[in-house]
Protein backbone atom coordinates (compact mmCIF):
# COMPACT_ATOMS: atom_id res chain seq x y z
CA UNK A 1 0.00 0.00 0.00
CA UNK A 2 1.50 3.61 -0.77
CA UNK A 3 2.47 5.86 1.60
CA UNK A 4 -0.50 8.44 -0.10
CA UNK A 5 -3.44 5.68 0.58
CA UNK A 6 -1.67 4.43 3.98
CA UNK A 7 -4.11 6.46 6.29
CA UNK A 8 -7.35 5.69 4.22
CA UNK A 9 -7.50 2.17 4.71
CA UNK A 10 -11.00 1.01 5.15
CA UNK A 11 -11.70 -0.17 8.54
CA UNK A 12 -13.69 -3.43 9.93
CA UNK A 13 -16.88 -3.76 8.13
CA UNK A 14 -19.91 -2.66 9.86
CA UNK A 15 -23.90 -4.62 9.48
CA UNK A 16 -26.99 -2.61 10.70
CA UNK A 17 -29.15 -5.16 12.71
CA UNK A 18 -32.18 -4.07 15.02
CA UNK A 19 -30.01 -2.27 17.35
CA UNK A 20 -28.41 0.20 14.90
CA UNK A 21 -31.56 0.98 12.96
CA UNK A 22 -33.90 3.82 13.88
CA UNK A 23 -37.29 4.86 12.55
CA UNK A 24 -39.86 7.76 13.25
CA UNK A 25 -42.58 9.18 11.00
CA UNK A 26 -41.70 12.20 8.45
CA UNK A 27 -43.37 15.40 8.56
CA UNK A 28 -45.46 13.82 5.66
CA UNK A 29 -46.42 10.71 8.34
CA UNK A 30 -47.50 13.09 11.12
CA UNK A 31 -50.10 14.72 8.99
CA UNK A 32 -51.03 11.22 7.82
CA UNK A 33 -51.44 10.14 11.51
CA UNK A 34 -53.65 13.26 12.54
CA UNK A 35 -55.77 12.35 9.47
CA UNK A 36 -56.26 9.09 10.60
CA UNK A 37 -57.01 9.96 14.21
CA UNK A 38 -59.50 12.09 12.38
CA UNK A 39 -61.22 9.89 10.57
CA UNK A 40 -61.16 7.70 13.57
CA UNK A 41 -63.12 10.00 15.42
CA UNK A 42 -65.82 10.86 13.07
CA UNK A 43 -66.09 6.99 12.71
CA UNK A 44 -67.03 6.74 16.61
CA UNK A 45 -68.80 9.68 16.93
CA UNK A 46 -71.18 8.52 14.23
CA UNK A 47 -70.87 5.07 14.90
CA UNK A 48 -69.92 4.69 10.77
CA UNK A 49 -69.12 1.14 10.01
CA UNK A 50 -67.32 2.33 6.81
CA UNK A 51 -65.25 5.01 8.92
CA UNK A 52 -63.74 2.42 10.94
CA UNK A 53 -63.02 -0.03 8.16
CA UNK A 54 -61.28 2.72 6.38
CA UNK A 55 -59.48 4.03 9.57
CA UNK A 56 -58.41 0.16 10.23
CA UNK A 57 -57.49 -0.25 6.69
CA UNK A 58 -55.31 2.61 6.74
CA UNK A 59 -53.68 2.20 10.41
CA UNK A 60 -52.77 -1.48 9.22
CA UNK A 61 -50.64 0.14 5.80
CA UNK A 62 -49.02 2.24 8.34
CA UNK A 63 -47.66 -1.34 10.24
CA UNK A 64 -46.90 -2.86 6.56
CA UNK A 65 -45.35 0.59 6.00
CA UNK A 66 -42.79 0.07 9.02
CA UNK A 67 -41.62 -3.38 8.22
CA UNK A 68 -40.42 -2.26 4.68
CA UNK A 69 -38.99 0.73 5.67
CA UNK A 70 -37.47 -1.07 8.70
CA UNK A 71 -35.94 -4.04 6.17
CA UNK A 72 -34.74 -1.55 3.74
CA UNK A 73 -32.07 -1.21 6.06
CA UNK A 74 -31.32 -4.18 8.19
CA UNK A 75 -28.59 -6.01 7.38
CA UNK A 76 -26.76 -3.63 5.23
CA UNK A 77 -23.20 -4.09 5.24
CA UNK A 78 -20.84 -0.63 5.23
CA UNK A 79 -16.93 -2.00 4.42
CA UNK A 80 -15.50 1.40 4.95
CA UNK A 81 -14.10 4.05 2.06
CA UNK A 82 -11.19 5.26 0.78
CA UNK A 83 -10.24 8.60 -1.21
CA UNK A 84 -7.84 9.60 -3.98
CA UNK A 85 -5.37 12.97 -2.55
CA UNK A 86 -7.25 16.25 -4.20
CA UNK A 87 -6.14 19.85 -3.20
CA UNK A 88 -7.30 22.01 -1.05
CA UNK A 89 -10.30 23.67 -2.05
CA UNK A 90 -11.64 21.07 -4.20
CA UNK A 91 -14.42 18.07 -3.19
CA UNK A 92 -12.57 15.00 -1.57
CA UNK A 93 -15.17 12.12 -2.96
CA UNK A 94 -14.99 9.01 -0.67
CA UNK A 95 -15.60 5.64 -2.51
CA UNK A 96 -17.42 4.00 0.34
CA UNK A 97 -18.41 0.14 -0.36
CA UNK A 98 -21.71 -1.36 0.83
CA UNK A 99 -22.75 -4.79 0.31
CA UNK A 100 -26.42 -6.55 0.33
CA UNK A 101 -26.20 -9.87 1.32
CA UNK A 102 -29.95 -9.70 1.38
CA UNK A 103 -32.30 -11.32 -1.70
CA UNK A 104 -34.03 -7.99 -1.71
CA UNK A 105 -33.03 -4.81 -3.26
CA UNK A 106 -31.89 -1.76 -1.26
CA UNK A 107 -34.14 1.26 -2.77
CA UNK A 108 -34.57 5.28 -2.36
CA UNK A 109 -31.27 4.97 0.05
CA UNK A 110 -29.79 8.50 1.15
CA UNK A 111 -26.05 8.83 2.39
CA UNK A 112 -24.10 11.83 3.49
CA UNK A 113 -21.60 12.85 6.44
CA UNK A 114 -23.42 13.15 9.98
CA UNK A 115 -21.09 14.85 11.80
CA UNK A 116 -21.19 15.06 15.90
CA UNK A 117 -23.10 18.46 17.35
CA UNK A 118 -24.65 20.06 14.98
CA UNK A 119 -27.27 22.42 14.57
CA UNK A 120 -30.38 22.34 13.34
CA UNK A 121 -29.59 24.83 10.51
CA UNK A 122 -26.43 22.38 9.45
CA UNK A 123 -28.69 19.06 9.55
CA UNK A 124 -31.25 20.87 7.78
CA UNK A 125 -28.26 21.59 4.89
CA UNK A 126 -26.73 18.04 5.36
CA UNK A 127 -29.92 15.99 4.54
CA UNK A 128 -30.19 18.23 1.46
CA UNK A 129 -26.49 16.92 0.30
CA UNK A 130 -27.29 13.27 0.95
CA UNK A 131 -26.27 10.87 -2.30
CA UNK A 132 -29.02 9.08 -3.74
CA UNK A 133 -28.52 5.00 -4.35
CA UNK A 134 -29.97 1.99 -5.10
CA UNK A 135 -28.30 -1.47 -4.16
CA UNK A 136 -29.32 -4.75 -6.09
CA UNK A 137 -29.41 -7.59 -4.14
CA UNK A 138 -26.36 -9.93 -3.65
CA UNK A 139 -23.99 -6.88 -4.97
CA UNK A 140 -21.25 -4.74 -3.59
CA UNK A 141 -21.83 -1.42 -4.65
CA UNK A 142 -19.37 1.56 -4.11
CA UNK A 143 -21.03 4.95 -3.75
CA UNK A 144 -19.39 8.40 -3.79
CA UNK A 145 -19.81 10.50 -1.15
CA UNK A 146 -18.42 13.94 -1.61
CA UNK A 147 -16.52 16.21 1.13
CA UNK A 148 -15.36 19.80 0.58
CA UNK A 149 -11.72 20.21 2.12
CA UNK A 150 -10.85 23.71 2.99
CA UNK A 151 -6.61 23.49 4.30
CA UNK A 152 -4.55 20.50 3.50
CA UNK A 153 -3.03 17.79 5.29
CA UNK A 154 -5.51 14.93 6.36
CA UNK A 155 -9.39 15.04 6.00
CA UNK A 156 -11.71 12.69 7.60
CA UNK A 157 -14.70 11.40 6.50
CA UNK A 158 -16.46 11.07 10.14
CA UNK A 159 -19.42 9.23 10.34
CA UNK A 160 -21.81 8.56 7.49
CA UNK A 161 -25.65 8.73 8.20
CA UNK A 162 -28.04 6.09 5.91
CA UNK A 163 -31.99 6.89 5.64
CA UNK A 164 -34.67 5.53 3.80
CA UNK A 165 -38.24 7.06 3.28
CA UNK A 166 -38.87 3.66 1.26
CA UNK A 167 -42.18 2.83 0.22
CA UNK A 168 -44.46 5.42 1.37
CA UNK A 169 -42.30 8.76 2.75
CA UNK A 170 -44.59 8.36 5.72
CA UNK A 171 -41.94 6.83 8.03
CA UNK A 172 -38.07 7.44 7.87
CA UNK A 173 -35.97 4.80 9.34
CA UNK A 174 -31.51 6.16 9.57
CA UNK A 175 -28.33 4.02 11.12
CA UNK A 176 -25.01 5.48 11.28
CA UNK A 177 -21.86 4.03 10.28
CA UNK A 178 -18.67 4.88 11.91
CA UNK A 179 -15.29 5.43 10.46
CA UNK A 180 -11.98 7.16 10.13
CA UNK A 181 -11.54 7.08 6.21
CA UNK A 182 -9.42 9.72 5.77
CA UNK A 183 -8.38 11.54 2.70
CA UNK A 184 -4.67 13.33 2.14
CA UNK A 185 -5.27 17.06 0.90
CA UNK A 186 -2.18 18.99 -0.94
CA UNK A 187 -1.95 22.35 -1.27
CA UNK A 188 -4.01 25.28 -3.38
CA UNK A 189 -1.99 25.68 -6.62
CA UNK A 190 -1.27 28.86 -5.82
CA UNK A 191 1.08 31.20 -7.39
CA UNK A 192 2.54 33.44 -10.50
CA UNK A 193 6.41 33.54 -9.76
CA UNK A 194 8.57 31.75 -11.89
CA UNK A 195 10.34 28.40 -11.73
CA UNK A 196 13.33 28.53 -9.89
CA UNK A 197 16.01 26.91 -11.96
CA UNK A 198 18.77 25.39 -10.27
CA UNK A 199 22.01 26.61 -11.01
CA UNK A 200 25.20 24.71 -12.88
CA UNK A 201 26.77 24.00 -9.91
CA UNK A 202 24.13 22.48 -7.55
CA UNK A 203 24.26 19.00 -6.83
CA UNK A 204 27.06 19.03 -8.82
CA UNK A 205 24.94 18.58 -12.21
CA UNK A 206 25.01 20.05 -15.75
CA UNK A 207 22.08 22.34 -16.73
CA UNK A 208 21.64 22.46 -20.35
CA UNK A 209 18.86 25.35 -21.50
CA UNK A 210 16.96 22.18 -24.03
CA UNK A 211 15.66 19.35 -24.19
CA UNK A 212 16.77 16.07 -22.54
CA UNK A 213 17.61 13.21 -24.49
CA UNK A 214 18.02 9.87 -22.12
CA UNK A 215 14.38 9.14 -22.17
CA UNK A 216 10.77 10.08 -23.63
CA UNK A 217 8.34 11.58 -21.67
CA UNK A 218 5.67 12.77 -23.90
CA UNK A 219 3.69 15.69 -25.68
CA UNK A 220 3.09 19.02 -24.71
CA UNK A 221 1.95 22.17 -26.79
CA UNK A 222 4.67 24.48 -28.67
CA UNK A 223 5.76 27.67 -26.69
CA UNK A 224 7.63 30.46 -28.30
CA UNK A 225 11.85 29.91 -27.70
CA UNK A 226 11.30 26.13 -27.90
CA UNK A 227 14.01 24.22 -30.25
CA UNK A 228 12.92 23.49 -33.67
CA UNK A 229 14.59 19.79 -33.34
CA UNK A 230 12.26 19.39 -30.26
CA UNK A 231 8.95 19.47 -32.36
CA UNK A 232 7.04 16.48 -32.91
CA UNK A 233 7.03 16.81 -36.51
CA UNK A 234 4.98 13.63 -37.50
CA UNK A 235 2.39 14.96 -35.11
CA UNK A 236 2.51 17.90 -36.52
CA UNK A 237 1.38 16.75 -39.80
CA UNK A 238 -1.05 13.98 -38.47
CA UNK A 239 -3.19 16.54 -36.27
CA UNK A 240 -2.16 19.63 -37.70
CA UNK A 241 -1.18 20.51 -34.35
CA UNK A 242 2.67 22.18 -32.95
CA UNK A 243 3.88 19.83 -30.25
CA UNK A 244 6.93 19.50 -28.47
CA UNK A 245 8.81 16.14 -27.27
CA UNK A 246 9.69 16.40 -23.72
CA UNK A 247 12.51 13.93 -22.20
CA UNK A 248 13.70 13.22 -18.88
CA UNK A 249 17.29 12.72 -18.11
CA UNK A 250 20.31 14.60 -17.65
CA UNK A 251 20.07 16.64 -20.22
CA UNK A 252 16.75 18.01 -19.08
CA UNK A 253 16.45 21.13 -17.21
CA UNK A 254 16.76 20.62 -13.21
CA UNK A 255 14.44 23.16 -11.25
CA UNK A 256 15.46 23.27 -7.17
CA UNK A 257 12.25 24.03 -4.98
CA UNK A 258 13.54 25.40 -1.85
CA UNK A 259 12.22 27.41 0.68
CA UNK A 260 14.30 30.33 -0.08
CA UNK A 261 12.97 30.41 -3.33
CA UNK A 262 9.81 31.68 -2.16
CA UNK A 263 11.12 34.00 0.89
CA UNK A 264 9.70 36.88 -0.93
CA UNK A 265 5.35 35.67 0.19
CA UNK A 266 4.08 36.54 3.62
CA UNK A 267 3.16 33.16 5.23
CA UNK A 268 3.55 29.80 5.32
CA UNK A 269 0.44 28.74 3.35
CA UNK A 270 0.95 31.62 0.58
CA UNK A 271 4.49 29.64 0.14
CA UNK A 272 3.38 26.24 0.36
CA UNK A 273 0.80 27.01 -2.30
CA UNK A 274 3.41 28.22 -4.93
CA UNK A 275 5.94 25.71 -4.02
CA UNK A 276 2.39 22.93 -5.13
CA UNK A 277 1.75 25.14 -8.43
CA UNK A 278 5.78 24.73 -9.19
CA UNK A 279 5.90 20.79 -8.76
CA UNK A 280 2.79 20.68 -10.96
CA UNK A 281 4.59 22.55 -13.72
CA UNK A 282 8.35 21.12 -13.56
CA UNK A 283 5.63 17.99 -13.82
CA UNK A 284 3.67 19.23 -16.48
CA UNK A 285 7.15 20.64 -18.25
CA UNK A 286 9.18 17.28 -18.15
CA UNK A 287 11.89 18.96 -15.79
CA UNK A 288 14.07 17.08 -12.80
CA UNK A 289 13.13 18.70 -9.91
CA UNK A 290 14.10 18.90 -6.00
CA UNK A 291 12.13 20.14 -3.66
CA UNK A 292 13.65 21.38 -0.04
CA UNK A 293 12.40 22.85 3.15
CA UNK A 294 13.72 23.30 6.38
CA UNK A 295 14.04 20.09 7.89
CA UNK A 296 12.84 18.23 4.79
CA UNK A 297 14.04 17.56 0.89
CA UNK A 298 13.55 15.37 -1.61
CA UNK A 299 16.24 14.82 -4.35
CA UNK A 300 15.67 15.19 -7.57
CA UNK A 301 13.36 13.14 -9.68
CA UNK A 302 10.96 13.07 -12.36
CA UNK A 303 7.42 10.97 -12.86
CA UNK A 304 4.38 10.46 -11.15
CA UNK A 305 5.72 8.92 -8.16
CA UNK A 306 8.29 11.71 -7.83
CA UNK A 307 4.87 13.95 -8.00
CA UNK A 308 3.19 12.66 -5.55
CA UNK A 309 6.15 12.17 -3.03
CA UNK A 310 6.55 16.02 -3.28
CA UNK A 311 3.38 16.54 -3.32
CA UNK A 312 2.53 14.75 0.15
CA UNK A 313 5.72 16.30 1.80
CA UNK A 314 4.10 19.96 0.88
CA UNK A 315 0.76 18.61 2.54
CA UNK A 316 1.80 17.14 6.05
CA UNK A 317 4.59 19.62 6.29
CA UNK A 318 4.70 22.03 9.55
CA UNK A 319 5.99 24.80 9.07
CA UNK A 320 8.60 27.10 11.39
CA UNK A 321 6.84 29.75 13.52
């Protein structure tokens, strides 16, 4: 498991039974039960045969009502979730997996967070997020359950909150499920200053102003002042479109990320932010990069791994006072 996913790990698996599954009647069931009482009165008062048939015939759908609702939940089986790294700012969407065992299918099911505490304002806005889903019976369905992160480092799901108004809307039965999915959060790619290039004499390595040549990395879009022997000219008359061969290797530009670099921003979060929008362009660009902070560095590297590794550093870093 990589050291990105390491903390998101789903936990023990969880099955509502009896004990974990709650049910009341919905602002929609109230009304229906004052009706009934209702009807149930005028049925005594004028001794109306028909009135109490009716008021029988409706108190006994409420009952069949409650066992539906009831067994659209029982038994449900939460296996935890898990979350790919986003940045801060964005939605983190949790993949959380639920299986039905049961022969029956799982219908009109609701799932959101259901944090601890809140208000009635904030559960009033939290059932109104809830994801829709449906789970066929002997399946394991995953279901995405979005969560807005607003500063990097980790993010935790919390615990999730599963209702059904299934059949009538008259009765709503919920369970909770708890869990500490959590979800790794980089940086806001923040920033307009330029990348840093390292100099000819750091690390001891030779900076050419080109293109590497050790190893191909790809397509990316002509700029102005790139080399005419870069350009993808079989591309170029395929797609009708300039693009430029980028390489990694020694011969590719090397771009040091260091805290110094970005002395001139007030704060550490301001920094942290342009340090994230440089890694994803030395990325993006095909350069070797190295990123290095006080207490922390990571050599230079190119790729997707080399990404992420800098990428998770700038996340869980703390910085000096």
């Amino acid at each position: 498991m990589s050291a990105v996913t390491a903390r998101a790990a789903r936990p023990a698996q969880q099955r509502l039974d009896r004990r974990q599954v709650y049910i009341f009647p919905t602002a929609a069931g109230v009304t229906f039960g004052f009706m009934l009482g209702v009807i149930l009165i005028g049925a005594i008062n004028y001794d109306n045969a028909l009135g109490y048939l009716l008021a029988f015939l409706l108190f006994g759908l409420v009952l069949v009502a409650m066992l539906h609702t009831y067994r659209n939940l029982n038994g449900l089986i939460y296996r935890g979730a898990r979350a790919l790294p986003v940045h801060a700012g964005s939605d983190a969407l949790f993949e959380c997996q639920f299986e039905n065992s049961s022969p029956l299918a799982r219908l009109a099911l609701r799932l959101g967070p259901w944090p601890r505490g809140m208000d009635k304002l904030t559960r009033r806005f939290m059932q109104s997020t809830h994801t829709a889903m449906d789970i066929a019976p002997g399946i394991v369905a995953n279901v995405g359950v979005p969560r807005l992160t607003e500063k990097r480092g980790w993010t935790t799901l919390g615990r999730l909150r599963v209702e059904s108004v299934y059949p009538l809307g008259i009765l709503r039965a919920w369970a909770y499920f708890d869990g500490d999915s959590q979800c790794l959060v980089y940086p806001a790619p923040r920033g307009h200053l330029p990348l840093p290039f390292a100099p000819a004499t750091a690390s001891g390595l030779t900076q050419l102003h080109g293109v590497g040549s050790d190893e191909f990395a790809g397509l990316r879009p002509y700029t102005p002042g790139d080399p005419v022997r870069a350009i993808a000219w079989k591309t170029l008359a395929r797609e009708r479109e300039v693009m430029v061969k980028r390489f990694h290797g020694q011969g590719a530009l090397r771009v040091l990320l260091s805290w110094s670099a970005v002395a001139s921003l007030a704060g550490a979060e301001p920094r942290l932010s342009q340090l994230c929008q440089w890694v994803l362009e030395a990325h993006g660009a095909g350069h070797s990069y190295a990123l290095e902070l006080p207490g922390v560095s990571v050599g230079f590297g190119h790729g997707r791994e080399h990404r992420d590794e800098c990428l998770r550093v700038l996340a869980l870093y703390e910085a000096p006072p």
